[in-house]
C-alpha atoms as a PDB file:
ATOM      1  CA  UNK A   1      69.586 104.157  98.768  1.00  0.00           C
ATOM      2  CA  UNK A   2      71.370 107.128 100.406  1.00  0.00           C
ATOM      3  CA  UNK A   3      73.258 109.650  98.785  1.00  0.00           C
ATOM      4  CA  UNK A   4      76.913 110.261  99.165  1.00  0.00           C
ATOM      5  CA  UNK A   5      78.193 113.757  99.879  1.00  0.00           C
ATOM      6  CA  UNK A   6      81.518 114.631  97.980  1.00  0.00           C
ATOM      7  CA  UNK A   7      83.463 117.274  99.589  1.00  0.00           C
ATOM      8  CA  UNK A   8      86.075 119.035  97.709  1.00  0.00           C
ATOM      9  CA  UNK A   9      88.944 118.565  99.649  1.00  0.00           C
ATOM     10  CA  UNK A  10      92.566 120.841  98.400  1.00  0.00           C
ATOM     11  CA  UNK A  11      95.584 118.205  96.693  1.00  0.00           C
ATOM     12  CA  UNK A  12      97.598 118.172  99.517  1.00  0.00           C
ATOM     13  CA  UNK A  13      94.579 116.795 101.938  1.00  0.00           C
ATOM     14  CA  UNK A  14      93.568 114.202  99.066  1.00  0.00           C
ATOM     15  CA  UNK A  15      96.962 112.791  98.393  1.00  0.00           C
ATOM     16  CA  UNK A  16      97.798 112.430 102.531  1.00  0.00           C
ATOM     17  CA  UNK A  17      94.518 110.381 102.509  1.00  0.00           C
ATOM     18  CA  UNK A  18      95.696 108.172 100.029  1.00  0.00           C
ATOM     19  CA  UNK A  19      98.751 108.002 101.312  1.00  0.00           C
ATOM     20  CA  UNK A  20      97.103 107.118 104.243  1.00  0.00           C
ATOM     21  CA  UNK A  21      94.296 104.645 102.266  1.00  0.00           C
ATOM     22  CA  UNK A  22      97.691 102.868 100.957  1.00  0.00           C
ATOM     23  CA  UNK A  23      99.499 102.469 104.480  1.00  0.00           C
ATOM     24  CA  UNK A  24      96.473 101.758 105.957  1.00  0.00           C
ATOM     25  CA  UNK A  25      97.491  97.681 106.651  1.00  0.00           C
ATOM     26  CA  UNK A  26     100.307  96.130 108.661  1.00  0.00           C
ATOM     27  CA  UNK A  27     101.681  93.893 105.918  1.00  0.00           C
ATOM     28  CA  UNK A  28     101.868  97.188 103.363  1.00  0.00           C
ATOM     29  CA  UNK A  29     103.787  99.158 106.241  1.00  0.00           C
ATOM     30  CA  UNK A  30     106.207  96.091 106.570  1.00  0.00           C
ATOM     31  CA  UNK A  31     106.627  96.151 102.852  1.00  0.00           C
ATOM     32  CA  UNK A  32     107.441 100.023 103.373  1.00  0.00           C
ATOM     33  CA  UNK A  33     109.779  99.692 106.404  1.00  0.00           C
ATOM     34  CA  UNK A  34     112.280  96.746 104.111  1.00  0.00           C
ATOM     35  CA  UNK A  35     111.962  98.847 101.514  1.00  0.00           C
ATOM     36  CA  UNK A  36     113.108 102.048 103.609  1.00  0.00           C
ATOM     37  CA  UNK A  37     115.612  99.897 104.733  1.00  0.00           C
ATOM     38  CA  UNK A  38     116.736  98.374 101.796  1.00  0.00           C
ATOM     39  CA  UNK A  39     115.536 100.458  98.852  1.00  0.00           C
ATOM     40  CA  UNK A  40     116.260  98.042  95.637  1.00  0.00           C
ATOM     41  CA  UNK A  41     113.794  94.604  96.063  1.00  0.00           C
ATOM     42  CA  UNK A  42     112.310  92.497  94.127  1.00  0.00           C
ATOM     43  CA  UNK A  43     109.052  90.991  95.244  1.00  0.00           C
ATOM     44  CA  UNK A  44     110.952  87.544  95.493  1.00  0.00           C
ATOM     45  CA  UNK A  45     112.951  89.396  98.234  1.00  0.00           C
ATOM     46  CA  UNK A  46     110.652  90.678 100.030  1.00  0.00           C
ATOM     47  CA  UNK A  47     108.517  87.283 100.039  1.00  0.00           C
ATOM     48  CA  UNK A  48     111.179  85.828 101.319  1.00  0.00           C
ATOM     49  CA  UNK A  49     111.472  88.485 104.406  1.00  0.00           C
ATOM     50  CA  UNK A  50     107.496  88.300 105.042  1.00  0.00           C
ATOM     51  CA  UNK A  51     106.018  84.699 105.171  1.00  0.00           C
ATOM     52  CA  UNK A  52     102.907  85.475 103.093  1.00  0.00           C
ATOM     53  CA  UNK A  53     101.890  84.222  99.347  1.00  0.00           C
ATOM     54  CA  UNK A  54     104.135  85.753  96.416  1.00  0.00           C
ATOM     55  CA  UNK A  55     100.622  86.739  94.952  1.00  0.00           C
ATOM     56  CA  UNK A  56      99.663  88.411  98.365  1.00  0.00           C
ATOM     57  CA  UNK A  57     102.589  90.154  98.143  1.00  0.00           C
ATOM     58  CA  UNK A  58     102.168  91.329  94.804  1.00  0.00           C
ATOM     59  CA  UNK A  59      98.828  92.791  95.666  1.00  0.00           C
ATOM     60  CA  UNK A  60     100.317  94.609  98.691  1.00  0.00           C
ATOM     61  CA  UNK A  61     102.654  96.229  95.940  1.00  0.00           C
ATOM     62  CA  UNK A  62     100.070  97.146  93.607  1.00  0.00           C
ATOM     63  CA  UNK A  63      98.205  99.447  96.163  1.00  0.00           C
ATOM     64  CA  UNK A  64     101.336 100.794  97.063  1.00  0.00           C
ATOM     65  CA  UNK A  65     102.232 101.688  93.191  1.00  0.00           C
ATOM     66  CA  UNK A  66      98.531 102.803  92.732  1.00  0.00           C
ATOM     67  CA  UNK A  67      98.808 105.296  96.012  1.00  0.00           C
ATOM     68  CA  UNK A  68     102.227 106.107  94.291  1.00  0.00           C
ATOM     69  CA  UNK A  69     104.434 105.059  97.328  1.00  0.00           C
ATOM     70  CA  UNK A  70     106.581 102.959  95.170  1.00  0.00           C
ATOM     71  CA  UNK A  71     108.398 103.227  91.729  1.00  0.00           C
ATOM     72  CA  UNK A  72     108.420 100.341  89.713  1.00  0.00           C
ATOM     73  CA  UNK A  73     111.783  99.258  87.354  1.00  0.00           C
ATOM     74  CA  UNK A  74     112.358  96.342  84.877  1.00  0.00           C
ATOM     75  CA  UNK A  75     115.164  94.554  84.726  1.00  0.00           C
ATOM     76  CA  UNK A  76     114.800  91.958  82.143  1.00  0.00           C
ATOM     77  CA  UNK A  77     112.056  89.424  84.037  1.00  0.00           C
ATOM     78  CA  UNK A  78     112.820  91.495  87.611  1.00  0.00           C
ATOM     79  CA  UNK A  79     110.556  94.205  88.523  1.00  0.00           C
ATOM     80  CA  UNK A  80     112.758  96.291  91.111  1.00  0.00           C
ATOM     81  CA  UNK A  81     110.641  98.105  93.612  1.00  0.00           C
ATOM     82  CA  UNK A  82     112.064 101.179  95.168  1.00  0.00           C
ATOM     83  CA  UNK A  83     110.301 104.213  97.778  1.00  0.00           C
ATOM     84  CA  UNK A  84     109.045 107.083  96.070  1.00  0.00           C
ATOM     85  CA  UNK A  85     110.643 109.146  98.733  1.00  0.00           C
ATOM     86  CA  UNK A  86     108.537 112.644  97.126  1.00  0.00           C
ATOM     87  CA  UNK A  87     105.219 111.161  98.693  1.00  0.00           C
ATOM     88  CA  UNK A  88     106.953 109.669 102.289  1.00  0.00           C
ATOM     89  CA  UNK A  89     108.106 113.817 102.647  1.00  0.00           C
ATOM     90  CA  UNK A  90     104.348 114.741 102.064  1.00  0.00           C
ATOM     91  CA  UNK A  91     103.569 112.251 104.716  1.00  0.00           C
ATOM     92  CA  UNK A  92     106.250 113.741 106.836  1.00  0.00           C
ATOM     93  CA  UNK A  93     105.475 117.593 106.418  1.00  0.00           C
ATOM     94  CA  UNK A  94     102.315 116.702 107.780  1.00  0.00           C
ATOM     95  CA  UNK A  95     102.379 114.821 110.509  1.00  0.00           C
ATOM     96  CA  UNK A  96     106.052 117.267 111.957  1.00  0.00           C
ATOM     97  CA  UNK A  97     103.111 119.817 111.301  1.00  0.00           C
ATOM     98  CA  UNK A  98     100.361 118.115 112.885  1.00  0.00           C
ATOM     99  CA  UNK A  99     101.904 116.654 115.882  1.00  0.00           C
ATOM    100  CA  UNK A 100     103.892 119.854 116.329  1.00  0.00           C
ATOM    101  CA  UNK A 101     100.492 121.346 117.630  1.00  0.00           C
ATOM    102  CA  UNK A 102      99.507 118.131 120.158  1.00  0.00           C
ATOM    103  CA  UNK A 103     100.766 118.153 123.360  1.00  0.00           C
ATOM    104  CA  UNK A 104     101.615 114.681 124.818  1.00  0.00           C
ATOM    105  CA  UNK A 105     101.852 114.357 128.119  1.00  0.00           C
ATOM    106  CA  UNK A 106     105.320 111.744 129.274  1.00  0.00           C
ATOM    107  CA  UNK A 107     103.470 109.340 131.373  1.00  0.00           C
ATOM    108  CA  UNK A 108     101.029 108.861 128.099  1.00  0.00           C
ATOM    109  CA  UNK A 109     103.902 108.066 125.754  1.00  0.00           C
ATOM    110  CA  UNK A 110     104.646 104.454 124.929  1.00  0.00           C
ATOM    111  CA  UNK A 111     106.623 102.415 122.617  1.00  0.00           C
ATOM    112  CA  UNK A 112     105.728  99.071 120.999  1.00  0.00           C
ATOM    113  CA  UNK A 113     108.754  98.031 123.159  1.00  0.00           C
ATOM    114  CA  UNK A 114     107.465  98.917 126.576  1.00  0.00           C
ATOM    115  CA  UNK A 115     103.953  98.067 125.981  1.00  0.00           C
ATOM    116  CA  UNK A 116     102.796  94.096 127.215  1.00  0.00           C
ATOM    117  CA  UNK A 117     100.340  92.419 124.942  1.00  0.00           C
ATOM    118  CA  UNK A 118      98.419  89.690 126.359  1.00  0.00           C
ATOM    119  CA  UNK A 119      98.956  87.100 123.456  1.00  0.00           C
ATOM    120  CA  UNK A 120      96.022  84.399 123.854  1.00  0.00           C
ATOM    121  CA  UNK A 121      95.307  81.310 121.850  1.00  0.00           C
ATOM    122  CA  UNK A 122      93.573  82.178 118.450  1.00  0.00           C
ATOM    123  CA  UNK A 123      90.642  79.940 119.511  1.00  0.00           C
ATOM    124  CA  UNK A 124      90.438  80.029 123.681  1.00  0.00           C
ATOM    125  CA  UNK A 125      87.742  82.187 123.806  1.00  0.00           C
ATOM    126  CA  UNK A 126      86.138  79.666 120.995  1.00  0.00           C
ATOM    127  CA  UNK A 127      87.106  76.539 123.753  1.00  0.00           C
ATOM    128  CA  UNK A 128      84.971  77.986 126.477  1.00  0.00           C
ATOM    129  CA  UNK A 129      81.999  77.536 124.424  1.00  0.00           C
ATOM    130  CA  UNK A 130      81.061  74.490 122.534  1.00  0.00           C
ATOM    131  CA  UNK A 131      79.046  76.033 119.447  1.00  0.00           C
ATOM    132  CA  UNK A 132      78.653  72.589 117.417  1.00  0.00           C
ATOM    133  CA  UNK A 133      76.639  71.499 121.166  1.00  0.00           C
ATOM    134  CA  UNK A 134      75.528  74.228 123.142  1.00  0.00           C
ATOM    135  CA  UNK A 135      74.468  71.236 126.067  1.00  0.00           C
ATOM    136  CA  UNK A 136      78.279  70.498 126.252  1.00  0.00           C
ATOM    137  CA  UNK A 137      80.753  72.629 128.424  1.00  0.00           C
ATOM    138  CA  UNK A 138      84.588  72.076 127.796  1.00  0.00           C
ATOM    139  CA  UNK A 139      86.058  71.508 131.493  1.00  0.00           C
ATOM    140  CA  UNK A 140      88.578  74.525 132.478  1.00  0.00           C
ATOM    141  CA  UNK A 141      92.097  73.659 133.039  1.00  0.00           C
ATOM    142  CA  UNK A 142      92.993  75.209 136.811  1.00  0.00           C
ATOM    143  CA  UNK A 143      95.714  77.696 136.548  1.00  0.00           C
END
């Protein structure tokens, strides 16, 4: 077994990192992004805006409490999630400051917008190769 180093890091580095941790995966920054939006949803709400599992959800919003990105309020049998808008201005302050001191050159910049994905079928590279038997090749379609 190897041993783990444990730096001591100052408050503000440890709470971007779990801020970071927390907003680490897509469906938690969609959660974010509707609730920035919309500040005031239930997890019904936002189930209904993201087609995933009500429990999925739910665990999306648990690391988002536990990182302390989101306040939690009953109402009755309605939890009411809202932004903790303290921690989003940590976030902020540091990445103005950070990216204040990169320069990015124009002709690297690019948006989600301008950028072309090249969407393939979830199993086409999977069709070229017949795992089940390895003696049987899948004919190509011509282009």
């Amino acid at each position: 077994m190897g041993v783990t180093k444990h730096l001591n890091f100052d408050i503000e580095t440890k709470a971007i990192g779990n801020i970071c941790k927390a907003l680490g995966h897509p469906t938690r920054i969609q959660i974010m992004t509707l609730l920035w939006k919309r500040d005031n949803r239930t997890c019904g709400e936002i189930v209904q805006l993201i087609p995933l599992a009500q429990s999925t959800i739910s665990k999306h919003l648990l690391e988002l409490k536990k990182a302390n990105l989101v306040n939690i309020k009953n109402e009755g049998k309605k939890t009411i999630y809202t932004i903790e808008v303290e921690k989003i201005e940590i976030l902020k302050k540091y990445l103005t400051s950070y990216l204040s001191t990169i320069e990015i050159s124009e002709q690297n910049k690019s948006t989600v917008l301008a950028t072309r994905h090249n969407i393939k079928s979830r199993n086409s590279y999977l069709k070229q190769h017949n795992y089940q038997f390895p003696d049987k090749k899948i004919k190509q379609l011509a282009v």
